[in-house]
N, C-alpha and C. Protein backbone atom coordinates (compact mmCIF):
# COMPACT_ATOMS: atom_id res chain seq x y z
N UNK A 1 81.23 94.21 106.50
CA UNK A 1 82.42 94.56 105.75
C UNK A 1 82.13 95.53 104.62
N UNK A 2 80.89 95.78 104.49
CA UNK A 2 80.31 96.60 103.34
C UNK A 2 80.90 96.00 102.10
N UNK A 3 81.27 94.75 101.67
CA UNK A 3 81.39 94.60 100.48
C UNK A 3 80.27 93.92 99.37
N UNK A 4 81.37 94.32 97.84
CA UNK A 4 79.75 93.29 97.19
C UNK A 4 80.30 92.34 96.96
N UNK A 5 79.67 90.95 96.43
CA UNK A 5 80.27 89.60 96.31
C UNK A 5 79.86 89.96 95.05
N UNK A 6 80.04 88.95 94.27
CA UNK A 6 80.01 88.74 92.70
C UNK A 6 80.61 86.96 92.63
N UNK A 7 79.10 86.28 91.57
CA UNK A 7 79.03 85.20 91.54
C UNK A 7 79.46 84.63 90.37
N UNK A 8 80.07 83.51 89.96
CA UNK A 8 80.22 82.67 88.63
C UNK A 8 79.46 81.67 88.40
N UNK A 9 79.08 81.37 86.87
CA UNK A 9 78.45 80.26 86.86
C UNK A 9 77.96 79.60 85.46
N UNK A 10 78.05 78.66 85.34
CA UNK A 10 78.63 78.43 83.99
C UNK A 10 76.37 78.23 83.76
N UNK A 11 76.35 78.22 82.04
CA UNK A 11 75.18 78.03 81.93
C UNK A 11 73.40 77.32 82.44
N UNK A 12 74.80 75.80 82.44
CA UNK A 12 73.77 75.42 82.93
C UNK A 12 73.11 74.85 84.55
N UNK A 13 73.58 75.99 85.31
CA UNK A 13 73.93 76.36 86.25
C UNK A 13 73.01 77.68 86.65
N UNK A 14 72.50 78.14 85.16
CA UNK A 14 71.37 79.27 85.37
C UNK A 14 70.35 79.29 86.68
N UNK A 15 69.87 78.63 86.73
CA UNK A 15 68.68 78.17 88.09
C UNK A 15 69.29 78.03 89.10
N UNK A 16 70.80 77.88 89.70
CA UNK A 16 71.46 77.40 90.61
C UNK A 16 71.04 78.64 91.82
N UNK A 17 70.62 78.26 92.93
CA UNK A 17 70.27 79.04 93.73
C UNK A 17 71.36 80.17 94.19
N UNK A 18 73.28 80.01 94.35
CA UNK A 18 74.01 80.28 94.44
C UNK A 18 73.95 81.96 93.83
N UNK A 19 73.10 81.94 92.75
CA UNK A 19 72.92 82.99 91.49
C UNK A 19 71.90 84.45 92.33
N UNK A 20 71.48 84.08 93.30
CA UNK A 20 70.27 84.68 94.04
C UNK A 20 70.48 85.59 94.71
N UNK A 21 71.70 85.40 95.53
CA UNK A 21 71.61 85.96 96.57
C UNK A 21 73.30 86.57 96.61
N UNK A 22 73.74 87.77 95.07
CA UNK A 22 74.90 88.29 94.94
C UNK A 22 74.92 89.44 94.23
N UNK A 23 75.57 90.35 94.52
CA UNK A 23 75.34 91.67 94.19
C UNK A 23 75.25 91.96 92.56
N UNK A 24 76.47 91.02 92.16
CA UNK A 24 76.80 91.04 90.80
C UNK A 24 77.50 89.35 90.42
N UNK A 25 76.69 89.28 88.82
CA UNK A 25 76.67 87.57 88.65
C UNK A 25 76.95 87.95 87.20
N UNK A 26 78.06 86.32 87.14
CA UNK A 26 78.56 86.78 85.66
C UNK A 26 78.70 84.99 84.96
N UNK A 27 78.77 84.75 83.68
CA UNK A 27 78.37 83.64 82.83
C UNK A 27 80.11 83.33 82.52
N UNK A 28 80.08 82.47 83.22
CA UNK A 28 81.47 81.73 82.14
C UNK A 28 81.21 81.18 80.88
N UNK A 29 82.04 81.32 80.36
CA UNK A 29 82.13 80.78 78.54
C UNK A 29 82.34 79.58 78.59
N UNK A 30 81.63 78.74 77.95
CA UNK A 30 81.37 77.29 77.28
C UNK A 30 82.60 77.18 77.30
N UNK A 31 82.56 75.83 78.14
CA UNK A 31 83.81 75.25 78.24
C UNK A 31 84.17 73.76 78.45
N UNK A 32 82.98 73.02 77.19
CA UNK A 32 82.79 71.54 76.75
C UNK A 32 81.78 71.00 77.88
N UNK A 33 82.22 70.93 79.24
CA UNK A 33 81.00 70.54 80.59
C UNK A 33 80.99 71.79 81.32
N UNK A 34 79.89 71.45 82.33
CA UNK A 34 79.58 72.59 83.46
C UNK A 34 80.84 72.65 84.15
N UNK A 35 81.10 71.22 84.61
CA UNK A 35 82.18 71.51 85.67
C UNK A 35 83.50 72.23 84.71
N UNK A 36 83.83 71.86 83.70
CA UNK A 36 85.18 72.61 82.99
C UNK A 36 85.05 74.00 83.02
N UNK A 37 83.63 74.43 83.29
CA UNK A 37 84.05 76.21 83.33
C UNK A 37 83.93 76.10 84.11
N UNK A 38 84.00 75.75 85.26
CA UNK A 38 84.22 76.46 86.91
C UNK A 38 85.93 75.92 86.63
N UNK A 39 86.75 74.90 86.09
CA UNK A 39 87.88 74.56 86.41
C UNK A 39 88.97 75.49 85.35
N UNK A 40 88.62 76.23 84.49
CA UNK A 40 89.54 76.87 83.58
C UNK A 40 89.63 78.67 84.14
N UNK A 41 90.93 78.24 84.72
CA UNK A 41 91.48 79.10 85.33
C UNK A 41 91.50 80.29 84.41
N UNK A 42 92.13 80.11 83.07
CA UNK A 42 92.27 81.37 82.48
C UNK A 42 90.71 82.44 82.32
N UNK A 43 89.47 81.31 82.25
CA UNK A 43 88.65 82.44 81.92
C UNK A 43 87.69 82.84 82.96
N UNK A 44 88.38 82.16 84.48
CA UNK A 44 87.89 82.90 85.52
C UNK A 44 88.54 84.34 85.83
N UNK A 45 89.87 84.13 85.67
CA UNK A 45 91.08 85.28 85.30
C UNK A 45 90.14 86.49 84.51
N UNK A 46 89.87 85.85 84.02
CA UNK A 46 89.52 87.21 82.40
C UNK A 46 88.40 87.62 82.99
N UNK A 47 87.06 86.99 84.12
CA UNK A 47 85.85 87.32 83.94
C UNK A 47 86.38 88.32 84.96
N UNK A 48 87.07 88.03 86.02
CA UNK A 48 87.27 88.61 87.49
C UNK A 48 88.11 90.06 87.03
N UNK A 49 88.87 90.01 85.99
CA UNK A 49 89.81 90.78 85.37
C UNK A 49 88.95 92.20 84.46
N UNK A 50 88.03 91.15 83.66
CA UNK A 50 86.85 92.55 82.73
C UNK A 50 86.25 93.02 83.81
N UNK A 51 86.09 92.64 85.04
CA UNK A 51 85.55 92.95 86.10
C UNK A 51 85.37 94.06 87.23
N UNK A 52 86.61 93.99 87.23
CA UNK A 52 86.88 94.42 88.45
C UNK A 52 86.91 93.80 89.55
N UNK A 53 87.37 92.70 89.85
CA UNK A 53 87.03 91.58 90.99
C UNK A 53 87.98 91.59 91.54
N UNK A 54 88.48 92.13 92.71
CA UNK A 54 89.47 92.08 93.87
C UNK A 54 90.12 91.09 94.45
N UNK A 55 88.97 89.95 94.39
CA UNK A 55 89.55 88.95 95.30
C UNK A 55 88.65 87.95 95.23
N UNK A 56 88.61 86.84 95.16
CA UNK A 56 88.07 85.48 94.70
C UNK A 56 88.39 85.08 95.84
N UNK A 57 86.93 84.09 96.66
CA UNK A 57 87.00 83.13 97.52
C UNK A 57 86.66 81.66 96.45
N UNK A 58 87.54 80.79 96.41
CA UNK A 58 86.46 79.46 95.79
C UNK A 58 86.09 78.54 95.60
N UNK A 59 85.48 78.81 97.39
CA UNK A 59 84.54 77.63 97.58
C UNK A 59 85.08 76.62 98.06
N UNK A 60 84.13 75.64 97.53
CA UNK A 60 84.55 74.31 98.33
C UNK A 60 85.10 73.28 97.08
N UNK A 61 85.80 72.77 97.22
CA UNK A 61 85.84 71.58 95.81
C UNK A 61 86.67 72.77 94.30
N UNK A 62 86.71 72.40 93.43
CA UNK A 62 86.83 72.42 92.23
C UNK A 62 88.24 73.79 92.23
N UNK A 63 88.26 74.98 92.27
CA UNK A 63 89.84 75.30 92.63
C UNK A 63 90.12 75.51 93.97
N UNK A 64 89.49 75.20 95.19
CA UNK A 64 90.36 75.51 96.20
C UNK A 64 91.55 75.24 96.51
N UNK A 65 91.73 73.73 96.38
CA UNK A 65 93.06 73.63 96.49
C UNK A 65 94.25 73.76 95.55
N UNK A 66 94.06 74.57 94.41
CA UNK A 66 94.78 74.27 93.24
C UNK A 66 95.71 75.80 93.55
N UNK A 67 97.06 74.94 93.71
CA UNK A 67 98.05 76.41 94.00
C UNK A 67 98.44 77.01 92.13
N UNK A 68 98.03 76.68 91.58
CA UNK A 68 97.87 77.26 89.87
C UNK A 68 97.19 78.05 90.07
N UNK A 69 95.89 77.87 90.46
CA UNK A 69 94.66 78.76 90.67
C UNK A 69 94.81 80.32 91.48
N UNK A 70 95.46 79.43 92.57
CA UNK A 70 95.91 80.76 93.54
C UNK A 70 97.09 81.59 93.14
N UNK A 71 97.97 80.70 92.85
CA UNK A 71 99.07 81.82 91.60
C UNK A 71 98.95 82.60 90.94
N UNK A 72 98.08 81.97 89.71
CA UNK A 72 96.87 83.17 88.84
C UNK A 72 96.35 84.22 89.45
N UNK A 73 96.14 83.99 90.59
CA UNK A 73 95.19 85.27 91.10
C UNK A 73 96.58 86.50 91.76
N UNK A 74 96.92 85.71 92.09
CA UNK A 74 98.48 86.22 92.26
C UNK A 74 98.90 86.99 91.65
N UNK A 75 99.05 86.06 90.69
CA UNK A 75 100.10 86.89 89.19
C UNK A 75 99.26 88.46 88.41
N UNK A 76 97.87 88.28 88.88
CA UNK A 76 96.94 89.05 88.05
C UNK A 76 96.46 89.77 89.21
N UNK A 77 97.08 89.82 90.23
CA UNK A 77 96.67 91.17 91.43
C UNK A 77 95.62 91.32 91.73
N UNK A 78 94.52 89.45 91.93
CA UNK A 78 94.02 89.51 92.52
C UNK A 78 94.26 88.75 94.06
N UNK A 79 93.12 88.82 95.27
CA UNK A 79 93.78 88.46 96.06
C UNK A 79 93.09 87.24 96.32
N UNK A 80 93.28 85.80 96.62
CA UNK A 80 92.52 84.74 96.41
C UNK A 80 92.92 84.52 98.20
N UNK A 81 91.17 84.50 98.23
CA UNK A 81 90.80 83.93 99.87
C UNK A 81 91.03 82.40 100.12
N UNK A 82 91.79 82.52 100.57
CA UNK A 82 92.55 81.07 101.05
C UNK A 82 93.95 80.80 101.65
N UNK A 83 94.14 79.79 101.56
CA UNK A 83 95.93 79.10 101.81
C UNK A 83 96.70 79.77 100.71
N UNK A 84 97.97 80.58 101.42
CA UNK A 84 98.94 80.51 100.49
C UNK A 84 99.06 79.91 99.25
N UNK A 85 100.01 80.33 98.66
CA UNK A 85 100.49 79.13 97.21
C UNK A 85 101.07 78.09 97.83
N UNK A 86 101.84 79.12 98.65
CA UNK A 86 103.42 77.96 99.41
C UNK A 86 102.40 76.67 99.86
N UNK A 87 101.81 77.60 100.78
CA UNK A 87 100.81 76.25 101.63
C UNK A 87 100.09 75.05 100.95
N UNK A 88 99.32 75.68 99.80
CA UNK A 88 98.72 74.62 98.96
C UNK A 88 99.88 73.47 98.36
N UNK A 89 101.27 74.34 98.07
CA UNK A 89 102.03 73.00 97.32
C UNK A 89 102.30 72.44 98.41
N UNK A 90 102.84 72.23 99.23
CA UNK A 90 103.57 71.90 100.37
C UNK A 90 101.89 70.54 100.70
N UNK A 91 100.99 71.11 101.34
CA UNK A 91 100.05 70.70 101.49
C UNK A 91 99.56 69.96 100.62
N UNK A 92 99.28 70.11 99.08
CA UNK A 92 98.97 69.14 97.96
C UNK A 92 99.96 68.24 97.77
N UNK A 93 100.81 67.72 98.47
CA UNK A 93 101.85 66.88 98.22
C UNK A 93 102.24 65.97 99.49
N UNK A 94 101.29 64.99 99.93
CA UNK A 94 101.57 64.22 101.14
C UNK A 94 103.03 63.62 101.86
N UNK A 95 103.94 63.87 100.61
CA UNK A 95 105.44 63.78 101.02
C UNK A 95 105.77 64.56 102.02
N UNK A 96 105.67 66.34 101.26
CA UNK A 96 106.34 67.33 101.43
C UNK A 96 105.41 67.43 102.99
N UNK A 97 103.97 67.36 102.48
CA UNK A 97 103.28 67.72 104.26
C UNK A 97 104.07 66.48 105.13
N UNK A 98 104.24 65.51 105.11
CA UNK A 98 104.71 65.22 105.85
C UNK A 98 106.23 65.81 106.35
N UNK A 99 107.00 65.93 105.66
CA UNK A 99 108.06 66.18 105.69
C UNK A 99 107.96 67.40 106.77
N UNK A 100 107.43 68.39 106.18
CA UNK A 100 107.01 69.46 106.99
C UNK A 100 106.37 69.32 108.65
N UNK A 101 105.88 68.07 108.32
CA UNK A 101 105.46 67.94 110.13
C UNK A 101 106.31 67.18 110.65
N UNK A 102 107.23 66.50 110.07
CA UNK A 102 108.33 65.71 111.26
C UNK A 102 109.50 67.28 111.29
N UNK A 103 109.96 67.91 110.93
CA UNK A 103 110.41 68.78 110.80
C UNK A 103 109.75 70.33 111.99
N UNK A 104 108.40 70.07 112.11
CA UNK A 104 108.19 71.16 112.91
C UNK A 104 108.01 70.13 114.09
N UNK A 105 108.21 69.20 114.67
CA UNK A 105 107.77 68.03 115.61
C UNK A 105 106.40 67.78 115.75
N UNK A 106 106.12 67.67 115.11
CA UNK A 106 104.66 67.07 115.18
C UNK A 106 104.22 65.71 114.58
N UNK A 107 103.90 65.00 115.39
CA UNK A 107 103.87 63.72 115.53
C UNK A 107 103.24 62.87 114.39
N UNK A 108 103.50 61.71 113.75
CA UNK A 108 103.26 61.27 112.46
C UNK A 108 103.28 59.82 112.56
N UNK A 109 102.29 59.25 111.82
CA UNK A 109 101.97 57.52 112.14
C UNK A 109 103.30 57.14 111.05
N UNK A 110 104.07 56.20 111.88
CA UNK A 110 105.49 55.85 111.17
C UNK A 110 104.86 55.14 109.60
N UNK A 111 105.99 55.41 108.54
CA UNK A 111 106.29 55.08 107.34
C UNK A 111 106.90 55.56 106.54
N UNK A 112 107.12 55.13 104.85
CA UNK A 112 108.29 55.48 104.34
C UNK A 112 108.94 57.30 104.50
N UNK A 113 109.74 57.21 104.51
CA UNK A 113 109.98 58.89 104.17
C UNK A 113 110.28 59.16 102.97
N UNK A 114 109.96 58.29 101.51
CA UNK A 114 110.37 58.51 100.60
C UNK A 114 108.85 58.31 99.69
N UNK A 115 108.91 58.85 98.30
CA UNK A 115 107.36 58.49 97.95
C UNK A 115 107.76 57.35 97.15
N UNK A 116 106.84 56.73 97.20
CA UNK A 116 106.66 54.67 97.15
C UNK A 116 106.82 55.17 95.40
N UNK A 117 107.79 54.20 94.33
CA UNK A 117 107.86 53.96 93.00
C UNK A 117 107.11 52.83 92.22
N UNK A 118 106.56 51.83 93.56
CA UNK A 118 105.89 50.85 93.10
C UNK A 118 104.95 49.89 93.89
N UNK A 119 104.17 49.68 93.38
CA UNK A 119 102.77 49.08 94.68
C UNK A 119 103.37 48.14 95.43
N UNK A 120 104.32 47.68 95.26
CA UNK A 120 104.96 46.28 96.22
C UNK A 120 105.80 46.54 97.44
């Protein structure tokens, strides 16, 4: 595809092998734990943004599924490798996915069609 990747990674994360093998690698800003700078959307925005970063794949775990995340990238003209927004809400919401599959006929282990208000 001739492209370059470009990696994130919060400090202490320095040694992380991930860091090795990318054209261009950049430090998220302290953000109380390791995992909180991979999860603060705004200053992945800003790194990808001072950047030049086209398009964010990310990963496995921590924003993939977050249709905020993918919005952001959205809203800021980048292009985020993944599921739709639509898809992620629809999908992050076991109601609505369901809803969505009795609706396209696709078959579903019977129960409420409403989301439960109380454990009983």
């Amino acid at each position: 595809l001739n492209l370059k990747t470009a990696s994130i990674y919060a400090f202490e994360d320095r040694a992380s092998a991930h860091r090795w093998d990318t054209d261009e690698l950049y430090l998220l800003p302290a953000c109380g734990t390791p995992v909180q700078a991979y999860l603060n959307i705004q200053n992945i925005i800003k790194v990808a943004k001072d950047n030049g970063v086209d398009a964010i794949h990310p990963g496995y775990g921590f924003l993939s599924e977050s249709a905020e995340f993918a919005q952001a990238c959205a809203d800021n003209g980048i292009t985020f490798v993944g599921p739709s927004v639509e898809n992620l809400v629809t999908f992050g919401d076991k109601t609505k996915a369901r809803e969505l599959a009795i609706k396209s006929g696709v078959s579903v282990v019977p129960g409420t069609t409403e989301p439960l208000t109380t454990a009983d």
